[in-house]
Protein backbone atom coordinates (compact mmCIF):
# COMPACT_ATOMS: atom_id res chain seq x y z
CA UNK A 1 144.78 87.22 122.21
CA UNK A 2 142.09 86.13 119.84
CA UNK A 3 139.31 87.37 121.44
CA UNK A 4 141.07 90.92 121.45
CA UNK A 5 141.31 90.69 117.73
CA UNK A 6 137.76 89.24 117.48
CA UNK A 7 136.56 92.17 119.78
CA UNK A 8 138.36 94.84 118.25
CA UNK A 9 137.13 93.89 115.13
CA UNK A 10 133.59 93.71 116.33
CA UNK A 11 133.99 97.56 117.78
CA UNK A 12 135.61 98.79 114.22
CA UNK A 13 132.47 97.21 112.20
CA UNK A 14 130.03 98.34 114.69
CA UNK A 15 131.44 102.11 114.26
CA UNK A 16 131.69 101.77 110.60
CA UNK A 17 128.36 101.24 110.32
CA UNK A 18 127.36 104.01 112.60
CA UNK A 19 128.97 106.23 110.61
CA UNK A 20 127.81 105.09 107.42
CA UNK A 21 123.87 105.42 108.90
CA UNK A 22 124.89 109.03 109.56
CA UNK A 23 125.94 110.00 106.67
CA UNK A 24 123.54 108.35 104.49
CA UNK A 25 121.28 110.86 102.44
CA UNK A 26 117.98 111.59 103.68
CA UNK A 27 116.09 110.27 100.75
CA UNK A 28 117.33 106.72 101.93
CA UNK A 29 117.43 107.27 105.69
CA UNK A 30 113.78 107.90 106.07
CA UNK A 31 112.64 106.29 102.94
CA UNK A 32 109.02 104.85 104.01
CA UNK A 33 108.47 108.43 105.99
CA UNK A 34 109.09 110.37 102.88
CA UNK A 35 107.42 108.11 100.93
CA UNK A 36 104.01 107.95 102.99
CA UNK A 37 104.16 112.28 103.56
CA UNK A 38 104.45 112.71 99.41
CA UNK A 39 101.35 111.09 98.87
CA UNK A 40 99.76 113.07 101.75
CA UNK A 41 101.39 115.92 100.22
CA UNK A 42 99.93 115.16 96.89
CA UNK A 43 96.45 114.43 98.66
CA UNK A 44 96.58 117.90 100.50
CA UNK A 45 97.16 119.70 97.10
CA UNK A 46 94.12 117.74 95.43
CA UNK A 47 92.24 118.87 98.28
CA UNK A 48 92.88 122.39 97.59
CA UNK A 49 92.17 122.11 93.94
CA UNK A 50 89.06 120.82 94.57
CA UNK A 51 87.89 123.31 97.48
CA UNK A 52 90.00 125.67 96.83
CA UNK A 53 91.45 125.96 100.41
CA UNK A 54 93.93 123.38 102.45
CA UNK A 55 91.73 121.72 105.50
CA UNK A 56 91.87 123.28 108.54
CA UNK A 57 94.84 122.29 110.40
CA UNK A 58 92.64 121.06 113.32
CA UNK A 59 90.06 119.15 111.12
CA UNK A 60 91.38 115.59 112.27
CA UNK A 61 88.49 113.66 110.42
CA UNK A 62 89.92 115.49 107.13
CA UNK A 63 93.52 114.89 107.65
CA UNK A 64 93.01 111.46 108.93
CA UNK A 65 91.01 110.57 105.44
CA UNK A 66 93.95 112.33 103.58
CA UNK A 67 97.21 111.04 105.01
CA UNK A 68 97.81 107.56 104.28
CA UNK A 69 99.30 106.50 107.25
CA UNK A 70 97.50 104.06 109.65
CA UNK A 71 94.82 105.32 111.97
CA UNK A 72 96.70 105.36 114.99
CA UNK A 73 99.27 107.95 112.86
CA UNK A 74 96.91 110.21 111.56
CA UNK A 75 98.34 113.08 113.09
CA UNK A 76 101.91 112.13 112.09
CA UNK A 77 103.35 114.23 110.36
CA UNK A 78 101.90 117.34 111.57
CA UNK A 79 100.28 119.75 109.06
CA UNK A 80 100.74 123.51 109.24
CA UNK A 81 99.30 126.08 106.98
CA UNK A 82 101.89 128.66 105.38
CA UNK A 83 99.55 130.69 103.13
CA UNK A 84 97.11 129.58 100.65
CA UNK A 85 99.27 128.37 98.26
CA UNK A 86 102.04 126.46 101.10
CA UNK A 87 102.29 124.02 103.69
CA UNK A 88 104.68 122.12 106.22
CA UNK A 89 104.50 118.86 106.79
CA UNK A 90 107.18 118.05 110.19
CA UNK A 91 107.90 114.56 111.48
CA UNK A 92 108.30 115.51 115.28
CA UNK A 93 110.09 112.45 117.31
CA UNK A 94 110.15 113.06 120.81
CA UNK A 95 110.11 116.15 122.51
CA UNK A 96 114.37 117.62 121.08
CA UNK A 97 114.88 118.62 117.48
CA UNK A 98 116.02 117.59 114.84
CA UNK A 99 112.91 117.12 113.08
CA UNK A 100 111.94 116.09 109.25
CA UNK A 101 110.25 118.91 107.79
CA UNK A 102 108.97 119.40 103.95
CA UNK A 103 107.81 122.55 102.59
CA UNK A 104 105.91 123.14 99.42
CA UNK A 105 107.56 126.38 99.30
CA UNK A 106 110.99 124.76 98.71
CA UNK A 107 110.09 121.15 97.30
CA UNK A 108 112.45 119.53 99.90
CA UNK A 109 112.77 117.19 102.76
CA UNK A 110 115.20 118.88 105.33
CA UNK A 111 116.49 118.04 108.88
CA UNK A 112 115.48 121.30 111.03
């Protein structure tokens, strides 16, 4: 009888959590991922100030010297040109949406 109690308690906690984790806002969910793609943000648009154009989007000795990730991440998150003045930055996980994606054009962090 007590380790019904014990157990059932165990399976209410563990799905209370779960659904706290899922509702949580993004800001706190991916903290250290938000975190690291601002400053590469803010890098990107001090590159263009100074050149006057974003890096090419293939330029992986640019991007790599930009985003301040670890080496091995350079290419996380992926950088894609909008126009001159906007850019995405998208965390891709696997192969299956949903993904992390900010745009300049919007100022936001946004599951897509």
């Amino acid at each position: 009888m007590k380790f019904g109690k014990y157990f059932l308690t165990f399976l209410c906690v563990i799905i209370g959590i779960g659904l706290v984790w899922y509702n949580l806002p993004l800001e706190i969910k991916y903290r250290t991922k938000i975190q690291a793609a601002n400053r590469f943000a803010q890098n990107l648009q001090n590159y263009r100030q100074k050149y006057g154009k974003f890096p090419a989007e293939n330029d992986w000795h640019t991007l790599a010297r930009l985003n301040p990730l670890t080496p091995y991440q350079a290419h996380v998150p992926e950088f894609k040109i909008i126009d001159n003045q906007h850019f995405e930055l998208t965390f891709v996980q696997g192969f299956d949406p949903p993904y992390l994606r900010y745009s300049t054009r919007t100022q936001k962090w946004e599951i897509k």
